[in-house]
N, C-alpha and C. Protein backbone atom coordinates (compact mmCIF):
# COMPACT_ATOMS: atom_id res chain seq x y z
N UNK A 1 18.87 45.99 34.49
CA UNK A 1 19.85 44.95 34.80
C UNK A 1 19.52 43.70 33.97
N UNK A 2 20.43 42.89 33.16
CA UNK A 2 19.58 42.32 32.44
C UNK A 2 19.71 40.89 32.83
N UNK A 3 19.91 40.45 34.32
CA UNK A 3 19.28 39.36 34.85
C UNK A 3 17.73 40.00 35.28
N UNK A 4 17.21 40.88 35.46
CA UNK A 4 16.24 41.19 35.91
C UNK A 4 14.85 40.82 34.84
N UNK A 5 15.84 41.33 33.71
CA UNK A 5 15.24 41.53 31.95
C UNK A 5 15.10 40.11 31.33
N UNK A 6 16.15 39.27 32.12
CA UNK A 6 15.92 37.96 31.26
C UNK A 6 14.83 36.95 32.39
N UNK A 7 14.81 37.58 33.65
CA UNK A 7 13.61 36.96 34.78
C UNK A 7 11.92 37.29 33.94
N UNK A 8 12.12 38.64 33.42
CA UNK A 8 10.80 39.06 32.90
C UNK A 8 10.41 38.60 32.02
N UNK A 9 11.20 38.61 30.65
CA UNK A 9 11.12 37.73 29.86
C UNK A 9 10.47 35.93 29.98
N UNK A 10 11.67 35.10 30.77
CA UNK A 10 10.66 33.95 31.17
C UNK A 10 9.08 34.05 31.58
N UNK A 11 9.07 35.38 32.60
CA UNK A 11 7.62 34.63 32.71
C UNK A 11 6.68 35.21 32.25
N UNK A 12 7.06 35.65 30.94
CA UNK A 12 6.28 36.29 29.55
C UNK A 12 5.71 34.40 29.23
N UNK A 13 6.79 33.63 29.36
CA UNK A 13 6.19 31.89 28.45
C UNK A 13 4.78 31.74 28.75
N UNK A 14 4.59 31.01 27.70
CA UNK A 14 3.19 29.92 27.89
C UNK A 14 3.28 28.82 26.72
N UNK A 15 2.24 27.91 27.25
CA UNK A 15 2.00 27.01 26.38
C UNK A 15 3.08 26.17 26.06
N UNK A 16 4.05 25.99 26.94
CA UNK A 16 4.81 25.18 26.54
C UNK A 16 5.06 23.34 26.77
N UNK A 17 5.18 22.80 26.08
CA UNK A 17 4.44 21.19 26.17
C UNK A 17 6.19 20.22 25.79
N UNK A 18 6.62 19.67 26.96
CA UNK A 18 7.43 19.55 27.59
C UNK A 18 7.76 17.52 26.41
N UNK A 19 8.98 17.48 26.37
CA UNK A 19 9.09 15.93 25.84
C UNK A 19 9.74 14.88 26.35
N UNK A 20 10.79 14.91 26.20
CA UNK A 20 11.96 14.30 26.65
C UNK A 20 12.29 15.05 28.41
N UNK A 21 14.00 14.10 28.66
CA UNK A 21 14.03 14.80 29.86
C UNK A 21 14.26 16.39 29.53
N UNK A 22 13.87 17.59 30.50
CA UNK A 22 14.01 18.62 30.37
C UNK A 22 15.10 19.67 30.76
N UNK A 23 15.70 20.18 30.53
CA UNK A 23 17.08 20.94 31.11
C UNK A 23 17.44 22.26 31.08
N UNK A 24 17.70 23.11 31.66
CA UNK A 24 17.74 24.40 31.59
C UNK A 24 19.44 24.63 31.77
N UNK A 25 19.83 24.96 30.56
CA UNK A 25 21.45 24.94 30.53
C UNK A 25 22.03 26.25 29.82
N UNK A 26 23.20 27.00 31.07
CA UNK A 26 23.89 27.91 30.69
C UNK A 26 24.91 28.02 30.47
N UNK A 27 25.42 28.39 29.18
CA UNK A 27 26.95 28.61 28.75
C UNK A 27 27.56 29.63 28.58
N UNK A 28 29.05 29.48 28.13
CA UNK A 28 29.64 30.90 28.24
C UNK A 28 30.35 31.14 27.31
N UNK A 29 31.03 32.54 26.68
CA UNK A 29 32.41 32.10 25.40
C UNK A 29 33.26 31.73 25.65
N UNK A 30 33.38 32.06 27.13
CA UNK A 30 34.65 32.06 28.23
C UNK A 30 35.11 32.01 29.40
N UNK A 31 36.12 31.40 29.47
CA UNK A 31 35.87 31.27 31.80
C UNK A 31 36.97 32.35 32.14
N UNK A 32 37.84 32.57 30.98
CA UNK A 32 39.15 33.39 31.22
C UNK A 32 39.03 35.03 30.23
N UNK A 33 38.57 36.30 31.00
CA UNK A 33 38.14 37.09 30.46
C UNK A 33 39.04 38.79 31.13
N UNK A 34 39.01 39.44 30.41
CA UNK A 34 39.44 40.96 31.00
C UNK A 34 38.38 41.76 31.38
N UNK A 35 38.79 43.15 32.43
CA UNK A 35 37.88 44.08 32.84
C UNK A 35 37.11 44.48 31.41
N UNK A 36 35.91 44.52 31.30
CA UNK A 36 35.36 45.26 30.43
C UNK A 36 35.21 44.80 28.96
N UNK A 37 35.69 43.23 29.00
CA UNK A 37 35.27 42.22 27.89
C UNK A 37 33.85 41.65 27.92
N UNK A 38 33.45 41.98 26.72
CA UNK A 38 32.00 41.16 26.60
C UNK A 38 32.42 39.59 26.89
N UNK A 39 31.16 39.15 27.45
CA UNK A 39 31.23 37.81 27.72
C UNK A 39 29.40 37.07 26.74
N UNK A 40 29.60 36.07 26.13
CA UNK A 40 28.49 36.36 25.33
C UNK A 40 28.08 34.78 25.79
N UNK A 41 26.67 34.69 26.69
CA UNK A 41 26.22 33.62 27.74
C UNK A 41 24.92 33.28 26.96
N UNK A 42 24.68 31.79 26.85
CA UNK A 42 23.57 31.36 25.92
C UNK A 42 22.93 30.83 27.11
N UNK A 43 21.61 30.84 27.80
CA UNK A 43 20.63 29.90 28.49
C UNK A 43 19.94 29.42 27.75
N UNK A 44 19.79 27.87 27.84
CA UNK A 44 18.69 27.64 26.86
C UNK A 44 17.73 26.20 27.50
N UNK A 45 17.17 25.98 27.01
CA UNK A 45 15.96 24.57 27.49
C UNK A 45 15.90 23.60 26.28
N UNK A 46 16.41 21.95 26.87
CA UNK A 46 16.65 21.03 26.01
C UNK A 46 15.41 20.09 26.37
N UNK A 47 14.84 19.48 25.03
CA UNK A 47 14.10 18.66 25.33
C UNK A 47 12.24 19.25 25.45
N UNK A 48 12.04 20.37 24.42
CA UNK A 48 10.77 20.28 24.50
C UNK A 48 10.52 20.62 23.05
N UNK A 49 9.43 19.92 23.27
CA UNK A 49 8.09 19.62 21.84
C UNK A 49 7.96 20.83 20.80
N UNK A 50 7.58 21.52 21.16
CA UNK A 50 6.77 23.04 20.81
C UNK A 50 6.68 24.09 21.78
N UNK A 51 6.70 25.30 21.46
CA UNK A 51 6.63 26.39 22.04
C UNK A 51 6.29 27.60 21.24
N UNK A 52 6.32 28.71 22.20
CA UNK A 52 5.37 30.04 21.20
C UNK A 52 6.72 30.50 21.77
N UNK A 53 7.07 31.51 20.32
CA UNK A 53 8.44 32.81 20.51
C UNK A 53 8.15 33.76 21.01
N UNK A 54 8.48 34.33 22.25
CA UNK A 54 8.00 35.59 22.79
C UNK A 54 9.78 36.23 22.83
N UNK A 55 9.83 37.05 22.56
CA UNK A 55 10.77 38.63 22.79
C UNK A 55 12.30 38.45 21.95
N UNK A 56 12.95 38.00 23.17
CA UNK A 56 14.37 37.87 22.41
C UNK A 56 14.78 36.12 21.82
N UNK A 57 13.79 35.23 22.83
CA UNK A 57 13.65 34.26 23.03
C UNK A 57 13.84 33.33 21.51
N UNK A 58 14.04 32.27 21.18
CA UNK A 58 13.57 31.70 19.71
C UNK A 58 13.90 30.31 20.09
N UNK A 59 13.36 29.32 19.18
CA UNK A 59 13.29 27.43 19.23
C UNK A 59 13.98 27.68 18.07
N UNK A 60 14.69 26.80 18.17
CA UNK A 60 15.47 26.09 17.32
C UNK A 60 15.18 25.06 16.74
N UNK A 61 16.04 24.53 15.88
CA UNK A 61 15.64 23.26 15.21
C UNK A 61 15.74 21.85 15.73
N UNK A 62 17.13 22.12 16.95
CA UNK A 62 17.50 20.95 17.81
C UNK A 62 16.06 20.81 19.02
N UNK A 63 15.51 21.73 19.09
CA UNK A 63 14.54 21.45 20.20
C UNK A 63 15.24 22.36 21.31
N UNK A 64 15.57 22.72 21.12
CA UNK A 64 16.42 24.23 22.25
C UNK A 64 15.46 25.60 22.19
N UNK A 65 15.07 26.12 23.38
CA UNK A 65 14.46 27.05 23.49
C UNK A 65 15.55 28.20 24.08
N UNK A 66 16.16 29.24 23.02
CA UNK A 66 17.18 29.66 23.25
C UNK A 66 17.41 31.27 23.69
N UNK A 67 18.00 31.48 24.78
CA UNK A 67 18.27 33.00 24.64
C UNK A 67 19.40 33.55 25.05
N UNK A 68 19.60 33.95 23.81
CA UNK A 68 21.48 35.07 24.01
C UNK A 68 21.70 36.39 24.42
N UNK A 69 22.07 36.27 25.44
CA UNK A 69 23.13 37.71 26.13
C UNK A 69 24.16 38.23 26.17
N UNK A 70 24.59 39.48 26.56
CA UNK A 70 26.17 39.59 26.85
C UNK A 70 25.83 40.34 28.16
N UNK A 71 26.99 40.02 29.09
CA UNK A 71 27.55 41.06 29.78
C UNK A 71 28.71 41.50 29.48
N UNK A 72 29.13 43.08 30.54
CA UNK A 72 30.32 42.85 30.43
C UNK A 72 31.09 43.16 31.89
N UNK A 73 31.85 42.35 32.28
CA UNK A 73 32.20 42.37 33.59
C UNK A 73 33.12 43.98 34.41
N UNK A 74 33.51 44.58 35.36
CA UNK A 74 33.66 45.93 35.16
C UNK A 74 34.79 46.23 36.18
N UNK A 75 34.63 44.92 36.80
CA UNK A 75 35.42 44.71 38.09
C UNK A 75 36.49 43.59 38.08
N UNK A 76 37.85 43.30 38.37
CA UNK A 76 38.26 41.72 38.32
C UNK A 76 38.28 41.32 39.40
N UNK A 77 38.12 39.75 39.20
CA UNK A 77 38.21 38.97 40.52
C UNK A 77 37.43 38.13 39.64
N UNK A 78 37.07 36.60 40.49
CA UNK A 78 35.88 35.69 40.13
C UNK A 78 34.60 35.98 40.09
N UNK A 79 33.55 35.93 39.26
CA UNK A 79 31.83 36.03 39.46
C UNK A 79 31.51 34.94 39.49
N UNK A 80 30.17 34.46 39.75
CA UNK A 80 29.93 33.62 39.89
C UNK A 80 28.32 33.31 38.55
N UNK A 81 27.62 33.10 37.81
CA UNK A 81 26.74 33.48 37.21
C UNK A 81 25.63 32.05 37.10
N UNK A 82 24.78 32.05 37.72
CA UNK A 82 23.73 31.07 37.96
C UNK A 82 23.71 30.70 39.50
N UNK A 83 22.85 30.06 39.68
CA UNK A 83 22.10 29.05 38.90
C UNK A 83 20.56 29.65 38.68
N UNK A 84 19.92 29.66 37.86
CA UNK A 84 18.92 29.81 37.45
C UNK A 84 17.50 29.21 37.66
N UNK A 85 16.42 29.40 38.26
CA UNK A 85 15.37 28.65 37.90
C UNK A 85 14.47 29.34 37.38
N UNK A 86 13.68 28.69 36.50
CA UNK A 86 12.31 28.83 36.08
C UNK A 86 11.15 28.07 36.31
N UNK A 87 10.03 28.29 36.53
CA UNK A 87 9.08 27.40 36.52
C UNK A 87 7.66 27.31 35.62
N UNK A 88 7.71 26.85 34.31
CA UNK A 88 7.52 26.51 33.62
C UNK A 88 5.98 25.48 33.67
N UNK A 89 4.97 26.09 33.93
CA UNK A 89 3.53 25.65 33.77
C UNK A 89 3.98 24.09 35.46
N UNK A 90 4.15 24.69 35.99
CA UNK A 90 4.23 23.93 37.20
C UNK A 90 5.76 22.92 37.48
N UNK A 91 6.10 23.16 36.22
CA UNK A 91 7.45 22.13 35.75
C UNK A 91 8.66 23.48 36.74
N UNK A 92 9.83 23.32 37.78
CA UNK A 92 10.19 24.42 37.96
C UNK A 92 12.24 23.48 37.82
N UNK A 93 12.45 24.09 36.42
CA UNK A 93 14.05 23.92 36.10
C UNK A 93 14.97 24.51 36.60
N UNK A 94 16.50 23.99 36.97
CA UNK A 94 17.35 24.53 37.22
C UNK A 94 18.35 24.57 36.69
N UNK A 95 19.12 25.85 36.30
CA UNK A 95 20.65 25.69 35.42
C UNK A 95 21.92 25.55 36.27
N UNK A 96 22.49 25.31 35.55
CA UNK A 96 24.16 25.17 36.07
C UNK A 96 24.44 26.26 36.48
N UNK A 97 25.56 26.57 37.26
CA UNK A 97 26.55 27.27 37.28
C UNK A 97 27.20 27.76 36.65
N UNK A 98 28.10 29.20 35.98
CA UNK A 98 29.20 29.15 35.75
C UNK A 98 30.09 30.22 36.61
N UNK A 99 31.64 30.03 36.64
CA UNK A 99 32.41 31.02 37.43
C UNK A 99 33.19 31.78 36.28
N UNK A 100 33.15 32.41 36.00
CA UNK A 100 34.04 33.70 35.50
C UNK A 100 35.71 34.14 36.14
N UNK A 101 36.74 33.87 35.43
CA UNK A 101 37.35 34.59 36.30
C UNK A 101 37.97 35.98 35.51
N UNK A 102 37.77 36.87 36.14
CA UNK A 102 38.15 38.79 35.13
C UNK A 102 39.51 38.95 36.03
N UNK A 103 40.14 39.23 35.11
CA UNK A 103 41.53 40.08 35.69
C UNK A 103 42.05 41.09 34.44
N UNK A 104 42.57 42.08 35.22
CA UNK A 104 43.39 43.27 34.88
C UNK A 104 44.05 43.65 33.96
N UNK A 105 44.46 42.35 33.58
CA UNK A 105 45.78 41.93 32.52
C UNK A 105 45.42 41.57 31.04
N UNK A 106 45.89 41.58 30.41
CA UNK A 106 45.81 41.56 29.28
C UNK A 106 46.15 39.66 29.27
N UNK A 107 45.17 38.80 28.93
CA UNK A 107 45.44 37.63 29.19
C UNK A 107 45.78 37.07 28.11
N UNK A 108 45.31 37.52 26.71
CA UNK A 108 45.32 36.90 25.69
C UNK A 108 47.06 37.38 25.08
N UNK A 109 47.00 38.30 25.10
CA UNK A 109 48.74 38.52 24.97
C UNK A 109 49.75 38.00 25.64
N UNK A 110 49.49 37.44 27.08
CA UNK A 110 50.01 36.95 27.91
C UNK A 110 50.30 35.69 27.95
N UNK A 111 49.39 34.96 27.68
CA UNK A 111 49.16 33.42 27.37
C UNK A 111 50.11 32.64 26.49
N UNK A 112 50.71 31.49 27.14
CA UNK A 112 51.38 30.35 26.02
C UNK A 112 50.33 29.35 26.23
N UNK A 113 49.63 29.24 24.74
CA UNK A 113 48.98 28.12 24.42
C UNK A 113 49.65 26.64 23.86
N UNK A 114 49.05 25.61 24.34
CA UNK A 114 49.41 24.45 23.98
C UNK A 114 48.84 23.64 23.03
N UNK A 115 49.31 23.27 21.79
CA UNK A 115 48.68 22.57 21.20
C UNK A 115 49.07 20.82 20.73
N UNK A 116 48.17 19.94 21.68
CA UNK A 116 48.75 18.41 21.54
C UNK A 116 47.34 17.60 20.66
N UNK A 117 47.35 16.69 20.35
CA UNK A 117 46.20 15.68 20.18
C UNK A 117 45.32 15.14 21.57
N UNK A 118 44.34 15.12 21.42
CA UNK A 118 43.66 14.76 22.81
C UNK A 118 43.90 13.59 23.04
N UNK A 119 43.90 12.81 22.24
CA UNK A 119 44.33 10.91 22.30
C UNK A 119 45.47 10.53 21.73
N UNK A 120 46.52 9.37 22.19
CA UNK A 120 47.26 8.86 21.29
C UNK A 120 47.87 7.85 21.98
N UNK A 121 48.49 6.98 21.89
CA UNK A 121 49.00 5.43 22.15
C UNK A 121 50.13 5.76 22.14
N UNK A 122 50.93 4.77 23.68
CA UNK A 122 52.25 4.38 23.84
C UNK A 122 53.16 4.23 22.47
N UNK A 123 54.13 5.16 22.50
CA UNK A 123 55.12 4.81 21.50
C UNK A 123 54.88 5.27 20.19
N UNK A 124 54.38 6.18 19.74
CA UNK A 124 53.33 6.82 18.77
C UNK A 124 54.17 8.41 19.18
N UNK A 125 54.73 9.09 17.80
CA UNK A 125 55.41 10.05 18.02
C UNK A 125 54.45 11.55 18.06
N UNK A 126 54.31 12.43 19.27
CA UNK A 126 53.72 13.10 19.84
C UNK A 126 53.95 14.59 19.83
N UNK A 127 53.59 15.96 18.60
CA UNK A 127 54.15 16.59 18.81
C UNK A 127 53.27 17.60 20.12
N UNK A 128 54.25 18.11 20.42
CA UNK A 128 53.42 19.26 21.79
C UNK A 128 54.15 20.66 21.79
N UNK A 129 53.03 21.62 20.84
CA UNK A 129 53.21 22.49 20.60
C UNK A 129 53.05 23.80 21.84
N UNK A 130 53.85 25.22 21.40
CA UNK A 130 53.62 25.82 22.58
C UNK A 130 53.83 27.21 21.84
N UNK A 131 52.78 27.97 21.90
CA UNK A 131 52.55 29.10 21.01
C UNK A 131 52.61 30.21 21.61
N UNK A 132 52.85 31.56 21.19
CA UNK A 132 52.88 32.92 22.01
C UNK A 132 52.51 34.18 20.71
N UNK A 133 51.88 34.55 20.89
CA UNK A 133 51.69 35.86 20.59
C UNK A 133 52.36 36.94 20.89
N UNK A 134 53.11 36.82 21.96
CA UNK A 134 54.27 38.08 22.66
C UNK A 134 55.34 37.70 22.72
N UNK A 135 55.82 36.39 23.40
CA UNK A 135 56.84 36.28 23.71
C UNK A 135 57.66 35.11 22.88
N UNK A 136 58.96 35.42 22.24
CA UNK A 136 59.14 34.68 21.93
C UNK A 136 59.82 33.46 22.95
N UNK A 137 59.52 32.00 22.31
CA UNK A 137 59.74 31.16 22.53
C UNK A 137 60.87 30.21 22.70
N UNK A 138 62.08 30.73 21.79
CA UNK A 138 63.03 29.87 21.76
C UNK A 138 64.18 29.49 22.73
N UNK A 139 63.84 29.88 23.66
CA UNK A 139 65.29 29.24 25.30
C UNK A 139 64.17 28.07 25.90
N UNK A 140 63.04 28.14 25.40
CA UNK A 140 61.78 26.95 26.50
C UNK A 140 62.39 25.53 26.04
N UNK A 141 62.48 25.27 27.29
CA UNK A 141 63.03 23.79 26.99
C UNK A 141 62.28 22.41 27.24
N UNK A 142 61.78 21.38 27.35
CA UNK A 142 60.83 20.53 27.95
C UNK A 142 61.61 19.55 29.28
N UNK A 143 61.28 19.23 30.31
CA UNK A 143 61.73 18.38 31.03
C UNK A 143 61.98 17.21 30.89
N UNK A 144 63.24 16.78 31.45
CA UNK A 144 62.99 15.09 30.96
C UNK A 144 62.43 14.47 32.74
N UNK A 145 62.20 13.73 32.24
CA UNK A 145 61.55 12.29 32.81
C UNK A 145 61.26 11.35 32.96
N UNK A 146 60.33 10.35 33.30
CA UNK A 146 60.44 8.98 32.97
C UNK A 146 58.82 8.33 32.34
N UNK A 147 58.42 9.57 31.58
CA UNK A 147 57.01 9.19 31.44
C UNK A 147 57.17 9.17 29.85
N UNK A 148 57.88 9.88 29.25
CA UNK A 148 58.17 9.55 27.83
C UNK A 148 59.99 9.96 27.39
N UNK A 149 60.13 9.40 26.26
CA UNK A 149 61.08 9.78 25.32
C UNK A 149 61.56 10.74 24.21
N UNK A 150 62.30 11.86 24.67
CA UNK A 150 62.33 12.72 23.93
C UNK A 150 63.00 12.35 22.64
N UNK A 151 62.28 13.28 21.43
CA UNK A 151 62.73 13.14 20.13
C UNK A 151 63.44 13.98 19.38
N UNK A 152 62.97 15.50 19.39
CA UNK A 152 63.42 16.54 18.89
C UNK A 152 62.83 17.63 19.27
N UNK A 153 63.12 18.75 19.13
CA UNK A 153 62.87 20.21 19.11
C UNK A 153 63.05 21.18 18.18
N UNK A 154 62.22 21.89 17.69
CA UNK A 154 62.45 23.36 16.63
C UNK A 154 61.65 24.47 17.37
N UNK A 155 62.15 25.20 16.36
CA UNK A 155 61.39 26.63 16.85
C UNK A 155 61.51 27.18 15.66
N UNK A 156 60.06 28.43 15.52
CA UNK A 156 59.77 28.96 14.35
C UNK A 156 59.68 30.49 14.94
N UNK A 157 59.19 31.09 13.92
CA UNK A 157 58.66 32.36 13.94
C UNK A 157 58.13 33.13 13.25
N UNK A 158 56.63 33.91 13.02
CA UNK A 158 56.35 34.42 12.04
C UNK A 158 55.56 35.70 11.91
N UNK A 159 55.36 36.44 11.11
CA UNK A 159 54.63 38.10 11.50
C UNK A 159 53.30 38.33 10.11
N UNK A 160 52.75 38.97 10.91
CA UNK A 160 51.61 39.05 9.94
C UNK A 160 50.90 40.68 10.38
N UNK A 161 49.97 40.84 9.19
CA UNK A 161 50.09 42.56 9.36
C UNK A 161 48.11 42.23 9.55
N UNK A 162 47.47 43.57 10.95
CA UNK A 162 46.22 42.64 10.71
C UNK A 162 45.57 43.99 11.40
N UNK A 163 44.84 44.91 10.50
CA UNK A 163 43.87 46.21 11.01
C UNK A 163 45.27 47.06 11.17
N UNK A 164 46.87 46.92 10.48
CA UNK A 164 47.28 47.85 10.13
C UNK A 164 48.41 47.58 11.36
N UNK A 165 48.48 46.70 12.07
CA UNK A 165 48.95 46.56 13.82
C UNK A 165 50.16 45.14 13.23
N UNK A 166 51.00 45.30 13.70
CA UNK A 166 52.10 44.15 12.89
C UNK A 166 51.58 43.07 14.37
N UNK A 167 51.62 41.84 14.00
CA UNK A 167 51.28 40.70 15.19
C UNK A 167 52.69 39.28 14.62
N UNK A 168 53.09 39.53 15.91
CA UNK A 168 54.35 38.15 15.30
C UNK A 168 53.61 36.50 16.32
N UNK A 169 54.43 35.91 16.33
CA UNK A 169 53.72 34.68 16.63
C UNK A 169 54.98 33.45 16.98
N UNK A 170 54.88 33.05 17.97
CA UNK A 170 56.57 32.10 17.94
C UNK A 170 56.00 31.36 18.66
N UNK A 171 56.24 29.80 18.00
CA UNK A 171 56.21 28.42 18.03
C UNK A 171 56.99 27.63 18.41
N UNK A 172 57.11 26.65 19.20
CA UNK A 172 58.13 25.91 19.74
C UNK A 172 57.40 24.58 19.68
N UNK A 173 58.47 23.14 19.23
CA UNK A 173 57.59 22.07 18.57
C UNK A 173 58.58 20.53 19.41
N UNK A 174 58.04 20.10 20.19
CA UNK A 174 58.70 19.03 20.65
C UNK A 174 58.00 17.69 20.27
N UNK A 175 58.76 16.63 20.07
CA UNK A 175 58.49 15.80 19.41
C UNK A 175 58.97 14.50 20.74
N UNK A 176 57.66 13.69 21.22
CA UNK A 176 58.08 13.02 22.65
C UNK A 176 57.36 11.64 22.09
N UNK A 177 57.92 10.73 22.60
CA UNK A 177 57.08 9.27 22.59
C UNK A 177 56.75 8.78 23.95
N UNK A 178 55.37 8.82 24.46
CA UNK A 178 55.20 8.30 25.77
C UNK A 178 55.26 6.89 26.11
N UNK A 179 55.88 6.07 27.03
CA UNK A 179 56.28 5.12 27.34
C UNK A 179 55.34 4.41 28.55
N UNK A 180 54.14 5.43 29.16
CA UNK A 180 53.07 4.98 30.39
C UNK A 180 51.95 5.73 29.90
N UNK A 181 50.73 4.54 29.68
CA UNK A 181 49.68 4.70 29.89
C UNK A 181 49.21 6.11 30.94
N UNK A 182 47.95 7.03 30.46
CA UNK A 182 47.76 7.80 31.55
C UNK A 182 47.26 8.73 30.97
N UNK A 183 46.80 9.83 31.97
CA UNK A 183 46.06 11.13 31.15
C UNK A 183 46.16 11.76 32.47
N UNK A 184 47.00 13.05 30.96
CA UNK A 184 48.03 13.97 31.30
C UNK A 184 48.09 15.18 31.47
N UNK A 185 48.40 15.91 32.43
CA UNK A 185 47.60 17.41 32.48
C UNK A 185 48.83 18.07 32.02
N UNK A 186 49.14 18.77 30.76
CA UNK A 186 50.49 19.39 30.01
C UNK A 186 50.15 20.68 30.73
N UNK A 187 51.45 21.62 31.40
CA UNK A 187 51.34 22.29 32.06
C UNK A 187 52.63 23.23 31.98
N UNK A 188 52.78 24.41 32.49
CA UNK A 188 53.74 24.87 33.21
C UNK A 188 54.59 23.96 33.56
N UNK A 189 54.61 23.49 34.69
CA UNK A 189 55.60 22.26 35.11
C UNK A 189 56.03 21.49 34.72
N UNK A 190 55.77 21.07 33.27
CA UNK A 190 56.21 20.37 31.86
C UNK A 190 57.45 20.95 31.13
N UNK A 191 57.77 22.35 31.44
CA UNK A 191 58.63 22.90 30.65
C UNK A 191 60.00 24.08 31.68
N UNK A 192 61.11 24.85 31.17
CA UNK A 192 61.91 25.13 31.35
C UNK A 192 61.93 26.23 31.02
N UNK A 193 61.87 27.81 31.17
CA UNK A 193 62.88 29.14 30.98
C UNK A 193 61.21 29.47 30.41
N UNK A 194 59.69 29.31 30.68
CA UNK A 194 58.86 30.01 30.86
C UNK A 194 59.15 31.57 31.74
N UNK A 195 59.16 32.63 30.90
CA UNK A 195 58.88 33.47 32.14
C UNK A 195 57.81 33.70 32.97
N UNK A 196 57.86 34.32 34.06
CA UNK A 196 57.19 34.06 35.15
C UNK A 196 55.70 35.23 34.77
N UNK A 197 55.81 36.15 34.02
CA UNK A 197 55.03 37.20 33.82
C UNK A 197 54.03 36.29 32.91
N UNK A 198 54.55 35.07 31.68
CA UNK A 198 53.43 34.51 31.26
C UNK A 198 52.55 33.62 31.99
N UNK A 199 51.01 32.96 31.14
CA UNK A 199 50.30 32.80 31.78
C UNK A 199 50.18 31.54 30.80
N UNK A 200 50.16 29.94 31.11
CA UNK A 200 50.35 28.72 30.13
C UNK A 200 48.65 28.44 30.47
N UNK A 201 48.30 28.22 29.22
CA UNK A 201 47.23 27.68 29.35
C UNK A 201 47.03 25.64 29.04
N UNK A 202 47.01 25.22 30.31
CA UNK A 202 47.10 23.71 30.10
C UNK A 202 45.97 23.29 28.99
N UNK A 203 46.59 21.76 28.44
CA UNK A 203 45.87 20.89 28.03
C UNK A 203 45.77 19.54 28.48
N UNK A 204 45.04 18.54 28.55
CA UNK A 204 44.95 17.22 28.32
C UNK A 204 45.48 16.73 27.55
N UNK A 205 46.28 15.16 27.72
CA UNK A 205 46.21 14.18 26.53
C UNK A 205 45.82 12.96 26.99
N UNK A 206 45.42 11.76 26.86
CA UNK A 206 45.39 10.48 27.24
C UNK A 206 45.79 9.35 26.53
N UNK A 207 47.06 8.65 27.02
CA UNK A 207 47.70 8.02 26.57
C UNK A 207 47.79 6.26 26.49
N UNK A 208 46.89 5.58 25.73
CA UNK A 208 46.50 4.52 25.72
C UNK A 208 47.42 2.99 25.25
């Protein structure tokens, strides 16, 4: 089991001589994953001096004492993966959390992604893109409201040939000027004639 494998591993360490504050931090490729997708999870330790390389383990140049895994999840629903401790020549660290969520579905085909600027100022023309891999795009409409000013709309479309498998791609491009300060969760509820089978993946903007 290779939480078991990466427990053994730690307390293979020695000699390790500690600097700054110390941190034991775990990441992920992904929070949004399918049955039977690798998920590829880095634990690593920030903030020490020197150390000896034992197994899969390696230091880096940032001062990260690093080690990479995969699972792959087998079941859907949420996991949960951490928190972690080690204890480290009497020093005993703890990692974060992460939650996983696995489902059934094919998510990445499913998905309308959004693409906006993370920052931008009142009155400053704003495009907010909305991408699909499956479905095309062109009946999506944007809502009006009283938080900005609509400008325009297009829609594209395009195909590309990739391991022999044709992949098309449809774009939809609105062009808004926001009129209130704020930060903005772009969503589903932002837009019009989404079907219900897709899955929008929100973004942020903050509007200064």
């Amino acid at each position: 089991m290779r939480q078991t494998r990466l427990l053994l591993f730690l307390l293979f360490l020695t000699n390790i001589i500690f600097g700054q504050e110390t941190k034991l931090i775990l990441i992920s490729s992904a929070d949004n994953v399918m049955v039977n997708e690798d998920i590829q999870l880095k634990l690593y330790i920030e903030g020490v001096d020197s150390i000896i390389k034992k197994g899969d383990f390696e230091f880096n140049s940032t001062n990260q004492f690093v080690y990479n895994f995969t699972i792959k999840p087998t079941k859907d629903g949420p996991i949960m993966l951490g928190p972690y401790k080690i204890n480290f020549n009497g020093t005993e660290l703890t990692s974060n959390s992460i939650k996983i969520n696995v489902s059934n579905k094919d998510l990445k085909s499913n998905t309308i992604y959004i693409n906006i600027p993370k920052k931008s100022k009142i009155q400053d023309e704003i495009k907010i893109q909305l991408i699909s891999k499956k479905t095309n795009l062109s009946m999506v409409t944007i809502k009006e409201n009283q938080i900005f000013d609509f400008v325009s709309r297009s829609h594209s479309t395009s195909t590309s040939v990739k391991d022999g498998i044709i992949e098309s791609e449809s774009k939809i491009t609105f062009i808004v000027k926001f009129k209130i300060k704020g930060n903005y969760n772009i969503s589903n509820e932002w837009f019009e004639n989404i079907p219900e089978t897709l899955n929008v993946s929100p973004e942020r903007i903050i509007i200064e």
